[in-house]
Protein backbone atom coordinates (compact mmCIF):
# COMPACT_ATOMS: atom_id res chain seq x y z
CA UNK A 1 -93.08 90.50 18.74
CA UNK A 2 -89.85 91.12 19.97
CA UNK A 3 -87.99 87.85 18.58
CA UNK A 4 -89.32 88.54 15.08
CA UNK A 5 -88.11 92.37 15.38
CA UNK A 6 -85.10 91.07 16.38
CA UNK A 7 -84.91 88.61 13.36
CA UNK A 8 -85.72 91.28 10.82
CA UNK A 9 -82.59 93.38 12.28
CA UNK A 10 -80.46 90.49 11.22
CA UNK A 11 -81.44 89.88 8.41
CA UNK A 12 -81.54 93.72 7.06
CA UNK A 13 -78.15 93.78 8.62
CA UNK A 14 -77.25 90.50 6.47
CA UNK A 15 -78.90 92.37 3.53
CA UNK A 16 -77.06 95.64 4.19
CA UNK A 17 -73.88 93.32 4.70
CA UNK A 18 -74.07 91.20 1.42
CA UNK A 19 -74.98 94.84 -0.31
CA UNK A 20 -71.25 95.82 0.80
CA UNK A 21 -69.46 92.66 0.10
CA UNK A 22 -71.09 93.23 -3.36
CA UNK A 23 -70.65 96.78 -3.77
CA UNK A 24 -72.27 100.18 -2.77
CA UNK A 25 -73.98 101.55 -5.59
CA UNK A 26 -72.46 105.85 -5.99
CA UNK A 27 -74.30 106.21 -9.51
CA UNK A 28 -76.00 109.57 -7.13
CA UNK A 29 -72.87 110.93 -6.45
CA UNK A 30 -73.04 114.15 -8.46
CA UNK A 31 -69.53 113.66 -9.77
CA UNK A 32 -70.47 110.65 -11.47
CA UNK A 33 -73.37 112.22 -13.04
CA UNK A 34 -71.54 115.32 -14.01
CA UNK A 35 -68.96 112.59 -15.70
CA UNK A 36 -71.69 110.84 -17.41
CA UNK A 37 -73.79 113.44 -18.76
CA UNK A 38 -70.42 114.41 -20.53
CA UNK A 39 -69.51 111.25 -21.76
CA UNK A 40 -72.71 110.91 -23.22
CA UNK A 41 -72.51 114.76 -24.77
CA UNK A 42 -69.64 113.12 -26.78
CA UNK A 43 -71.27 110.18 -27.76
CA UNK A 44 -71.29 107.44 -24.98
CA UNK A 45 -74.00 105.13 -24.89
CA UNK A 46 -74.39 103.81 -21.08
CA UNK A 47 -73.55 100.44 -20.78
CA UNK A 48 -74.48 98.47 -17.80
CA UNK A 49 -71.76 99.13 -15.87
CA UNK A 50 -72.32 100.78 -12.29
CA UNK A 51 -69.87 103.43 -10.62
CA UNK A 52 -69.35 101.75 -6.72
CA UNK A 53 -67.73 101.31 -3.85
CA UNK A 54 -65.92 97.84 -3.04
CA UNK A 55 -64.95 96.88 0.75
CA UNK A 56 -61.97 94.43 -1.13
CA UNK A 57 -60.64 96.92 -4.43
CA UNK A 58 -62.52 100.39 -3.40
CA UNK A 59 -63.62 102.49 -6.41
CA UNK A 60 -64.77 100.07 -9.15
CA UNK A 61 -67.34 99.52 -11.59
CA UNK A 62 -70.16 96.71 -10.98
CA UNK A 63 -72.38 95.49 -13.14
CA UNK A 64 -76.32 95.63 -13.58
CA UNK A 65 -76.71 92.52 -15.18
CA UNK A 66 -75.08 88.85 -15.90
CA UNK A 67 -71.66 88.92 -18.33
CA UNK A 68 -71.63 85.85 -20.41
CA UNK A 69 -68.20 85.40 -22.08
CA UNK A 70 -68.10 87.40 -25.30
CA UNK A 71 -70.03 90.53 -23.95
CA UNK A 72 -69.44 94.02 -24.60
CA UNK A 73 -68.18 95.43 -21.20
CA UNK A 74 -67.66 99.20 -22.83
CA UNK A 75 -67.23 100.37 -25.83
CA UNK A 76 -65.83 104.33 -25.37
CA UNK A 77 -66.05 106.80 -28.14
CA UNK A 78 -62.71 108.14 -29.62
CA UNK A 79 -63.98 111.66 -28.45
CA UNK A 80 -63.78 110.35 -25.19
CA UNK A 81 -60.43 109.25 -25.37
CA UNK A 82 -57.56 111.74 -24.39
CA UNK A 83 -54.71 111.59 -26.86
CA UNK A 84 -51.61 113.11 -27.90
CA UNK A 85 -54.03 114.41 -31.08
CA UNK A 86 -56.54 115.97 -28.63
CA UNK A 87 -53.62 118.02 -27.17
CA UNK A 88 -52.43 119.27 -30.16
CA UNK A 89 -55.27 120.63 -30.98
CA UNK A 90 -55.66 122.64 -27.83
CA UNK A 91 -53.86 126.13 -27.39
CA UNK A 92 -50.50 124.01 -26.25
CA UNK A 93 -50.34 122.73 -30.18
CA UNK A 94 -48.80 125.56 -31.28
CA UNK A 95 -46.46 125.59 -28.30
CA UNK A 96 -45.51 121.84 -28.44
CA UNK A 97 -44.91 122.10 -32.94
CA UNK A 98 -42.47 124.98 -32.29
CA UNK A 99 -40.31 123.57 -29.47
CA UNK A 100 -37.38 122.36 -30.75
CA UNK A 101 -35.36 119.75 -29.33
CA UNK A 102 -39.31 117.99 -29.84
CA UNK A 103 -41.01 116.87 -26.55
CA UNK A 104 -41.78 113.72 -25.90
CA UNK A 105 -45.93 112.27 -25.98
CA UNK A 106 -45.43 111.60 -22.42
CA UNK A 107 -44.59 115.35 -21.64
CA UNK A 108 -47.53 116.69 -23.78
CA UNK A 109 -50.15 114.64 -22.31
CA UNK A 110 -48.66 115.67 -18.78
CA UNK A 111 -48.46 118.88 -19.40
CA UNK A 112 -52.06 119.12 -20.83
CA UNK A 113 -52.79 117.42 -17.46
CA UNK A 114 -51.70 120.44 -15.62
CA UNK A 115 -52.64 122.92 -17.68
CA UNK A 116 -56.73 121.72 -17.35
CA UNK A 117 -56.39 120.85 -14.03
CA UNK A 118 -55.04 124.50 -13.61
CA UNK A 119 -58.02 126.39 -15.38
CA UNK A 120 -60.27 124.43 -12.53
CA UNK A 121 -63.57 125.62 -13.30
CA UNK A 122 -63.00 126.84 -17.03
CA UNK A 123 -61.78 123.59 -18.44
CA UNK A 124 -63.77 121.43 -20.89
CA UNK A 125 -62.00 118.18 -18.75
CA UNK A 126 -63.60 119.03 -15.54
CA UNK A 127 -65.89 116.52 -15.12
CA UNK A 128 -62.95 114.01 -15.65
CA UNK A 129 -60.54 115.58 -13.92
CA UNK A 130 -62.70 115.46 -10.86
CA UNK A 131 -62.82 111.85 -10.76
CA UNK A 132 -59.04 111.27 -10.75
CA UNK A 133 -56.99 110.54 -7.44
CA UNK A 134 -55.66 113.48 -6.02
CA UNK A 135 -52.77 111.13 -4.69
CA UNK A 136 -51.07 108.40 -5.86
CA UNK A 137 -49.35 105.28 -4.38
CA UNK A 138 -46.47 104.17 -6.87
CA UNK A 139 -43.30 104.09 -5.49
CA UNK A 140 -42.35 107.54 -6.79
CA UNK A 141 -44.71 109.01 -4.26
CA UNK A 142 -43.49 106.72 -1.39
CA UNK A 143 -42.13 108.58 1.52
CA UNK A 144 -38.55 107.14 2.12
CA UNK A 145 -39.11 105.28 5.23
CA UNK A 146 -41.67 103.32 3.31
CA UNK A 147 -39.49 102.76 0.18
CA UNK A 148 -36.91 101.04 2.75
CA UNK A 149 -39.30 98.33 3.62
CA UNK A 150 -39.27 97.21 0.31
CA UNK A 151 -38.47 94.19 -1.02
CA UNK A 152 -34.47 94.81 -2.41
CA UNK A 153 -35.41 94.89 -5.92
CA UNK A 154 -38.34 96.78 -5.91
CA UNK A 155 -36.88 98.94 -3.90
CA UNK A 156 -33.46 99.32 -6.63
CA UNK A 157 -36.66 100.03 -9.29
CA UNK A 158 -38.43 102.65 -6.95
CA UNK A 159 -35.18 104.78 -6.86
CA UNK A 160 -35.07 104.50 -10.74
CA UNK A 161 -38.49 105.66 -11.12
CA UNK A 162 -38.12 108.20 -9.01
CA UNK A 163 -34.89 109.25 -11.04
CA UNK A 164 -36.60 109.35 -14.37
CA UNK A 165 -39.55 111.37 -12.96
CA UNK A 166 -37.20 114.28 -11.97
CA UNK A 167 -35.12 113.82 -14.39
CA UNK A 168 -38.11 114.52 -16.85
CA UNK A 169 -38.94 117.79 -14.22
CA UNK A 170 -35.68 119.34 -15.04
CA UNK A 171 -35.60 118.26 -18.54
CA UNK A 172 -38.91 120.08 -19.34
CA UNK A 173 -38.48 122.94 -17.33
CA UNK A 174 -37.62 124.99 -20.23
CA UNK A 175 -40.65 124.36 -22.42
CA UNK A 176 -42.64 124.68 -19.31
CA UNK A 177 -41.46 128.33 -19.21
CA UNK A 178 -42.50 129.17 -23.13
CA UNK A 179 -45.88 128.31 -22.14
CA UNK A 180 -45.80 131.41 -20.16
CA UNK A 181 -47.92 133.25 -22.35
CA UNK A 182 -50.76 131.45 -22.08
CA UNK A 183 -50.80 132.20 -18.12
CA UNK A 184 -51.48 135.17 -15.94
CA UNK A 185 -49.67 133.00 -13.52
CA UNK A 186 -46.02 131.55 -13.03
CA UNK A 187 -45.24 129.12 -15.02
CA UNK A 188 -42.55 127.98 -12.53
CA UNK A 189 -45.95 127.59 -9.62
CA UNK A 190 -48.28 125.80 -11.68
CA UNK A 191 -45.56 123.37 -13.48
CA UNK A 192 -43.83 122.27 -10.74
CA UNK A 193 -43.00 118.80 -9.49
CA UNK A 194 -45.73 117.79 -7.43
CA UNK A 195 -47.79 118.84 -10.59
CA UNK A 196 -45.73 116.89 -12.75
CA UNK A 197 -45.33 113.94 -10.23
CA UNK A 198 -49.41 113.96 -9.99
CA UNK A 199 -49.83 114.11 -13.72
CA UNK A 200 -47.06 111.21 -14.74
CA UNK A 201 -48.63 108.73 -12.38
CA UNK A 202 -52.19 109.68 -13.72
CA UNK A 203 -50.85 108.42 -17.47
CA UNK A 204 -48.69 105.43 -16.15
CA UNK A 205 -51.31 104.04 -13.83
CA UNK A 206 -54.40 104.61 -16.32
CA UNK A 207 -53.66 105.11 -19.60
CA UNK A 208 -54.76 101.93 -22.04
CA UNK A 209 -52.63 100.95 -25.11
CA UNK A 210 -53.19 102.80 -28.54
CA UNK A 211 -50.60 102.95 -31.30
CA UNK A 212 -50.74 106.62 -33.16
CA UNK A 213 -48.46 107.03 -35.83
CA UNK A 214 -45.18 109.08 -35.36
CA UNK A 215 -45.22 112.93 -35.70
CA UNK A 216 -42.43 115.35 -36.06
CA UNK A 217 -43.38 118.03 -33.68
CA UNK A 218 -42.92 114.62 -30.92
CA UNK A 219 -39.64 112.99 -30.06
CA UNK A 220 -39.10 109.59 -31.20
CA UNK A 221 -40.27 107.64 -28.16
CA UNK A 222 -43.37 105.38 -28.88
CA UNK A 223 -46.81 107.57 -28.65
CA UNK A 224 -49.15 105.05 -27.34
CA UNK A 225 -51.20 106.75 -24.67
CA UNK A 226 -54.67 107.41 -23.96
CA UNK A 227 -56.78 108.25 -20.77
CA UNK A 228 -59.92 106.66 -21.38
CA UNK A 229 -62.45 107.98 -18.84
CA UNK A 230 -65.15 105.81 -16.75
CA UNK A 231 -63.38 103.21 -18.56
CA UNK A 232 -60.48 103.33 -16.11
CA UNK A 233 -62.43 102.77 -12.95
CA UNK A 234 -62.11 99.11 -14.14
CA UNK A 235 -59.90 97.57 -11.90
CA UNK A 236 -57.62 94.71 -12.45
CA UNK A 237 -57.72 90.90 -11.31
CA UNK A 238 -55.48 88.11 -12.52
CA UNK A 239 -58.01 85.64 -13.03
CA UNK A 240 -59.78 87.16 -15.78
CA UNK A 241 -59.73 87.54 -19.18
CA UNK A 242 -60.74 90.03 -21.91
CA UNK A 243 -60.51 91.39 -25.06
CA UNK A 244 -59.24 94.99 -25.49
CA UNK A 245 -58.69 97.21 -28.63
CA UNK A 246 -59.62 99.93 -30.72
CA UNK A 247 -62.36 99.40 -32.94
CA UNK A 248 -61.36 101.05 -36.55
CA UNK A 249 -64.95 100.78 -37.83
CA UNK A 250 -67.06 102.29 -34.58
CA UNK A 251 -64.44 104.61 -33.71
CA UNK A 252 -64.41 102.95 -30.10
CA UNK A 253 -62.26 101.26 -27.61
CA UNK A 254 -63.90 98.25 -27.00
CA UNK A 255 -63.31 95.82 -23.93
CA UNK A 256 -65.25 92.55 -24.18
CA UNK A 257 -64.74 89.99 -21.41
CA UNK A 258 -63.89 85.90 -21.73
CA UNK A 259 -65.11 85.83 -17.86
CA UNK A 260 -68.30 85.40 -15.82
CA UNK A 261 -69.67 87.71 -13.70
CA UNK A 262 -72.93 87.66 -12.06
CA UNK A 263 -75.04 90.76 -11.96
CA UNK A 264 -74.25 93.44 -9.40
CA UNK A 265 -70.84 91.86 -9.39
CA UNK A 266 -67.39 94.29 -9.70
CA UNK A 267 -66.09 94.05 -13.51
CA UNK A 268 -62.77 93.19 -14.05
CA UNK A 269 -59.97 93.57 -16.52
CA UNK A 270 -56.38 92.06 -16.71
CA UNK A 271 -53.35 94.59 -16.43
CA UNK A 272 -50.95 91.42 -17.78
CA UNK A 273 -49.76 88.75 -16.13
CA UNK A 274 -47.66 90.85 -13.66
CA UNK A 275 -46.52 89.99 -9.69
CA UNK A 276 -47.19 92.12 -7.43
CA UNK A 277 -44.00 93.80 -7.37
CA UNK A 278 -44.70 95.09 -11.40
CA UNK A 279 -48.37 95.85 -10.07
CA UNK A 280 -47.30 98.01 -7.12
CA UNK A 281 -44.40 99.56 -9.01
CA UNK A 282 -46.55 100.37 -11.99
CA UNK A 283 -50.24 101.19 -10.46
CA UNK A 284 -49.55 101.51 -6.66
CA UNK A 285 -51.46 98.58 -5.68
CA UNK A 286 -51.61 94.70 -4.82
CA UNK A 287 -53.40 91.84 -6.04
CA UNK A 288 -54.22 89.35 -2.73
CA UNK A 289 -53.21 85.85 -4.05
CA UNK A 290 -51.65 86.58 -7.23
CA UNK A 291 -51.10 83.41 -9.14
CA UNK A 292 -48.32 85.23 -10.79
CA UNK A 293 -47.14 86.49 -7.12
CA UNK A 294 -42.92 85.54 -7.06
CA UNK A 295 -40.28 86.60 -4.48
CA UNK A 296 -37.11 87.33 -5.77
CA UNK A 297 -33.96 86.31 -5.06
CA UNK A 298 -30.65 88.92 -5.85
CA UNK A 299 -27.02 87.82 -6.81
CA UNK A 300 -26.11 89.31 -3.76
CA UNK A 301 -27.94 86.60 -1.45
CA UNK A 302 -27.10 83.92 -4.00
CA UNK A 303 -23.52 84.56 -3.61
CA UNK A 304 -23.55 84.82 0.54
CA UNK A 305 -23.95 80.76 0.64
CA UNK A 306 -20.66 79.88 -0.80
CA UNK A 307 -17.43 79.83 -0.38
CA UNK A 308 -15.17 82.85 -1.04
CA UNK A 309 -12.15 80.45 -1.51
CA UNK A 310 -13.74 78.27 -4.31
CA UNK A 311 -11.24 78.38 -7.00
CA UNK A 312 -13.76 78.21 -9.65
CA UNK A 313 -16.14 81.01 -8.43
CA UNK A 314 -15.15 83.85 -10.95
CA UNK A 315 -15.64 81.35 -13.92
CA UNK A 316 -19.08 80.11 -12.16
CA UNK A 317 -20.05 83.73 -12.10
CA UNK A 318 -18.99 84.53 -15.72
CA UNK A 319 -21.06 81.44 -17.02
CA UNK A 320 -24.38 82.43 -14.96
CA UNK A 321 -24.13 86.29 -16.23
CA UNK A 322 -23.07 85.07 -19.61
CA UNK A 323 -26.31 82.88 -19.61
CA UNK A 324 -28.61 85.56 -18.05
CA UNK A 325 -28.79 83.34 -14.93
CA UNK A 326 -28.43 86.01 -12.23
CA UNK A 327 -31.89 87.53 -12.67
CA UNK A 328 -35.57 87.00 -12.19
CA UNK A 329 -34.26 84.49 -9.70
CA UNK A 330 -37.91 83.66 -7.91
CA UNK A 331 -39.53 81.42 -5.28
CA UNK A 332 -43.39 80.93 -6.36
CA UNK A 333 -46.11 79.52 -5.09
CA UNK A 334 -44.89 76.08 -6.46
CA UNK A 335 -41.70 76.43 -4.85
CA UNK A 336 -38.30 77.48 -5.92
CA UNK A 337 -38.24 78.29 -9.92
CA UNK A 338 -36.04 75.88 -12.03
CA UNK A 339 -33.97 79.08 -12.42
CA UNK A 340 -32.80 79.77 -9.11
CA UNK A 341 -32.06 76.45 -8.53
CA UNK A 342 -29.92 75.54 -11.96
CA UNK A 343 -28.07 78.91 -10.85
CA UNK A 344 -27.51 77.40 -7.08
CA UNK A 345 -26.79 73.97 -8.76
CA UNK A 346 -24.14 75.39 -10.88
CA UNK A 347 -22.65 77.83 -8.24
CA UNK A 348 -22.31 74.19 -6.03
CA UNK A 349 -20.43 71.88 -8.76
CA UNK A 350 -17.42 70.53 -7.07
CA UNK A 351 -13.91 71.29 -9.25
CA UNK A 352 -13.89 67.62 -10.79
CA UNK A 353 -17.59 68.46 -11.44
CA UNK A 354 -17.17 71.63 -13.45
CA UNK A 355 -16.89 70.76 -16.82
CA UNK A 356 -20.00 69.56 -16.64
CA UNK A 357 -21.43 73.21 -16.33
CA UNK A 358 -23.14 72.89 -19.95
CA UNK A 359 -25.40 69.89 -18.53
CA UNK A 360 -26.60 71.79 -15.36
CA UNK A 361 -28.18 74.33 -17.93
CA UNK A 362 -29.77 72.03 -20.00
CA UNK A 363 -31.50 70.73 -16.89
CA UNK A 364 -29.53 67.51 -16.16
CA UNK A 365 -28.55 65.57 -12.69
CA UNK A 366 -24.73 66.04 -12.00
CA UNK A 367 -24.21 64.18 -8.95
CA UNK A 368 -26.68 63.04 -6.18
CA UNK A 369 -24.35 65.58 -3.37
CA UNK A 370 -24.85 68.41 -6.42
CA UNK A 371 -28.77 67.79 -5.69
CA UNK A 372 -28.99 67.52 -2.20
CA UNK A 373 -26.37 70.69 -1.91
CA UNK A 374 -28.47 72.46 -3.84
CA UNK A 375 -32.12 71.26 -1.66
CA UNK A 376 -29.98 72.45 1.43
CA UNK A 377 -29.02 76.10 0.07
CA UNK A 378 -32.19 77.01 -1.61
CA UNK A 379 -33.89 75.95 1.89
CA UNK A 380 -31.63 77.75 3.87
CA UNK A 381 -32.17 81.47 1.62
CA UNK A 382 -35.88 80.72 1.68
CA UNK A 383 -35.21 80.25 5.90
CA UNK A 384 -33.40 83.38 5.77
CA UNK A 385 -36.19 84.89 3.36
CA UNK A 386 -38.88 84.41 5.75
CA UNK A 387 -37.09 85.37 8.62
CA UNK A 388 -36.10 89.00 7.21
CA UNK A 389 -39.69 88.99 5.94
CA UNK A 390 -41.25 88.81 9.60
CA UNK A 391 -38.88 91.17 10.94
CA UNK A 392 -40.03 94.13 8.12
CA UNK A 393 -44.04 93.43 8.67
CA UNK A 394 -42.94 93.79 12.27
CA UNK A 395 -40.92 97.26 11.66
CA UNK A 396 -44.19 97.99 9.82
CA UNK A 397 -46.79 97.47 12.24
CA UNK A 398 -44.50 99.35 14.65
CA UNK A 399 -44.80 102.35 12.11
CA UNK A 400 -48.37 102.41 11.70
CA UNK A 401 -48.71 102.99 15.58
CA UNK A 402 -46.23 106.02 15.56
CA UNK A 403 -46.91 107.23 11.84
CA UNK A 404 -50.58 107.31 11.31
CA UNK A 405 -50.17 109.99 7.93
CA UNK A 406 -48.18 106.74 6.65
CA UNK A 407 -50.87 104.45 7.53
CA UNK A 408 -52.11 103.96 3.60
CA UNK A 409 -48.45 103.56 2.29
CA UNK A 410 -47.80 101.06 5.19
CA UNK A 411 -50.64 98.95 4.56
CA UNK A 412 -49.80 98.82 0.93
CA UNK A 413 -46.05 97.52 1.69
CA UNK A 414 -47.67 95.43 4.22
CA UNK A 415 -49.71 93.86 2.18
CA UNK A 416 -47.16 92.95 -0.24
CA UNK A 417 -44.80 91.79 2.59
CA UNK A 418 -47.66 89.32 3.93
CA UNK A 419 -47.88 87.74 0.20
CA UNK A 420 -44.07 87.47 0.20
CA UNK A 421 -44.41 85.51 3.44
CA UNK A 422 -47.41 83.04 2.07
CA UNK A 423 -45.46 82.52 -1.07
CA UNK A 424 -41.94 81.71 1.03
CA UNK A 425 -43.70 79.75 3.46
CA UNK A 426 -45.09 77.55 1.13
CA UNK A 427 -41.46 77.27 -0.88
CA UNK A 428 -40.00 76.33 2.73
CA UNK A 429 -42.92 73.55 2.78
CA UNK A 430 -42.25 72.15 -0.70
CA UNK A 431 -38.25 72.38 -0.16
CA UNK A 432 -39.14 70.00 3.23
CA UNK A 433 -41.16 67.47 1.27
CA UNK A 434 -38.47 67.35 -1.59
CA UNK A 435 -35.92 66.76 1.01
CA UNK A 436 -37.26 63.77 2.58
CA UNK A 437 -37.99 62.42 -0.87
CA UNK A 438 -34.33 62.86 -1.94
C-alpha cells in the first residue's frame, strides 16, 4: 500500500509539474472575468485563448485547443480598441481641439491614460486598466546603478529615452494644467511624471500598429496607436510567425498565426525581428536564445587596437563613416558579422595597401597579413568582450545580495549579459577554428 501511495504522489506531482511547465490556468481570477465580460459587452466573441500563468514568460495567453497554421488566434472588435478617436470623443476632445501649438497622438492617448486611471472606480476602462502593470521595466524606469551595467550602447539609448520622456513631461505641462477644469484635484498631482512615465511605457510596450488618418487638432507626428486589450497579453517569441492587421470589412484586428501550437500551449506573436537589446529597450524584456541576439561593437573599441601613429588613420576613419561602417558593428551567433570585420580589415591596410580601400568594401582579399591581422584583432575585442562581460554579471550577482528591491531589474540585465556571453563565446570559438584554417 505504501509503494503505490508513494507512486501516485509522483506522479500527481509530475502532473502538477507538467501543468506548470504548460501553464496555470487564471481564467477564475475575477479580474479576468471582469475584463471579459466587458470585452464581450462591446462585442468580443471568446476565442480559445486562455488567460495564464507561465514559469518561462509569466502572464500569457494559452490555448484550449490545437493551432494549425492559418487559424484565427483573435479577432478584437474596433470598440475594443483604444484610439486617438476614442479619446476625442471623451470630455478631453474638447480640451485637446482647442490647444494650440496641437498635441501630439502620443500625449492624448497618455493623457487619457491618466485621466481613467485617475477616476479609479468611475471609469468606463476599469476593467482594462486593472490588468495593466503597475510597473514597468524599460530602461526609462531603470534605477541608475542598473542602467550602468548595460551594454555601452544600450546604455547611450537608455539615457535618450529617458531624455525624450521628460522632455515630453515638461513640454506638456501646460496643457496638462488647462485640463484643470475637469478636476476637483491638482492637475500638477495627478499629471505628474511618474504618471506620465507609467502611461508612455503602457503605449510603447503594448500598443499594436494602426494607421489613422491625420487630424488638425494633432501635431504632425504619425498617429498609429492602439491598446488592444486581452489581445496584448500575447507575448512575443522569435520563432513564430503571424499575420496581423485590421480587418476593414469585420471591423476587427485580426491576428492569425503561420505556427503550430499544441493545445494548452502559450500563444505567441512576433514583435519583429529585434535583438535583445531593441526588445529590452522597447518592452523591458528578453528573449532566451534569440536567433536575432547580436553584441555590438562601438567605434570606440574598434579604434583602441591600432595604432595612434598610422599616418593614414584620419582618411581610414573618413572612408568607414563616409560608408556607414562605424555602426551596427555585431558579433552573432555565427561569429563576427562581415561588417565588423571589412571595418577592422580596412582600419589594418598597410600604407602601400591603401588604395586598395574600394576592394575591402566590396568584400575582396587584400593581402594574406590583411586577413590574418584582421582574425587576430577581431579575436582579441571578442577576448576583451567576454572578459568585461564576466566581470558585469559578477558586479551583478554582487548587487542582488546587497540590493534585493533591485532584484527584478538585475535579473533582467543579467539575463541579457548571460546571452551576450553565449553569443561572444561562441564568436571566440568560430574566430579559433578560422584561425587554424588560415
Amino acid at each position: 500500500m505504501k509503494k503505490s501511495r508513494g507512486r501516485t504522489g509522483r506522479k500527481r506531482r509530475r502532473k502538477h509539474l507538467q501543468s506548470f511547465m504548460d501553464g496555470v490556468n487564471c481564467s477564475h481570477k475575477l479580474e479576468y472575468i471582469k475584463l471579459k465580460k466587458w470585452l464581450k459587452d462591446r462585442g468580443f466573441e471568446d476565442s480559445d485563448l486562455r488567460p495564464a500563468e507561465f514559469w518561462d514568460t509569466g502572464r500569457g495567453l494559452m490555448t484550449t485547443k490545437a493551432l494549425q497554421v492559418r487559424d484565427l488566434i483573435i479577432s478584437l472588435p474596433e470598440k475594443c480598441l483604444l484610439t486617438t478617436s476614442m479619446v476625442l470623443s471623451s470630455c478631453l476632445g474638447e480640451y485637446i481641439m482647442k490647444w494650440k501649438p496641437p498635441v501630439s497622438p502620443l500625449v492624448a492617448l497618455c493623457t487619457f491614460l491618466i485621466a481613467e486611471k485617475h477616476a479609479g472606480e468611475k471609469s468606463l476602462w476599469k476593467p482594462y486598466l486593472d490588468v495593466l502593470p503597475k510597473t514597468y521595466t524599460c530602461p526609462v524606469c531603470l534605477e541608475h546603478d542598473v542602467v550602468s551595467l548595460l551594454p555601452e550602447p544600450l546604455r547611450k539609448k537608455a539615457q535618450e529615452q529617458r531624455t525624450t520622456v521628460h522632455e515630453l513631461y515638461v513640454s506638456s505641462k501646460a496643457f496638462f494644467s488647462s485640463l484643470q477644469p475637469l478636476f476637483s484635484e491638482n492637475t500638477g498631482t495627478i499629471f505628474n511624471y511618474s504618471a506620465l512615465e507609467w502611461a508612455w511605457c503602457t503605449i510603447n510596450t503594448r500598443t499594436i500598429y494602426m494607421k489613422h488618418s491625420q487630424r488638425e487638432c494633432f501635431s504632425l507626428e504619425p498617429d498609429v496607436y492602439a491598446l488592444a486589450p486581452y489581445l496584448d497579453l500575447l507575448n512575443h517569441s522569435p520563432n513564430v510567425q503571424v499575420k496581423a492587421a485590421f480587418n476593414e470589412q469585420t471591423r476587427s484586428y485580426e491576428i492569425r498565426t503561420n505556427s503550430l501550437c499544441k493545445k494548452y500551449e502559450e500563444v505567441f506573436i512576433c514583435y519583429g525581428p529585434h535583438d535583445n537589446q531593441r526588445l529590452l529597450l522597447e518592452y523591458g524584456f528578453v528573449a532566451m536564445d534569440n536567433p536575432h541576439s547580436s553584441v555590438y561593437v562601438s567605434s570606440d573599441t574598434l579604434l583602441k587596437y591600432f595604432p595612434p601613429l598610422d599616418k593614414q588613420r584620419n582618411a581610414k576613419l573618413s572612408i568607414l563613416k563616409d560608408h556607414d561602417f562605424l555602426e551596427n558593428l555585431t558579433f552573432g551567433w555565427d561569429g563576427p558579422s562581415w561588417r565588423l570585420l571589412t571595418a577592422l580589415k580596412l582600419l589594418s591596410l598597410e600604407a602601400d595597401e591603401f588604395t586598395c580601400w574600394r576592394r575591402v568594401l566590396l568584400g575582396d582579399v587584400i593581402s594574406t597579413r590583411n586577413e590574418q591581422q584582421t582574425l587576430n584583432i577581431t579575436a582579441k575585442i571578442c577576448r576583451v568582450l567576454i572578459e568585461e562581460t564576466q566581470h558585469v554579471l559578477l558586479q551583478i550577482s554582487q548587487l542582488k545580495m546587497n540590493k534585493a528591491n533591485l532584484k527584478k531589474q538585475l535579473a533582467l540585465v543579467e539575463a541579457l549579459r548571460l546571452e551576450d556571453l553565449k553569443i561572444l563565446q561562441k564568436s571566440a570559438e568560430i574566430l579559433c577554428n578560422l584561425n587554424m584554417a588560415t
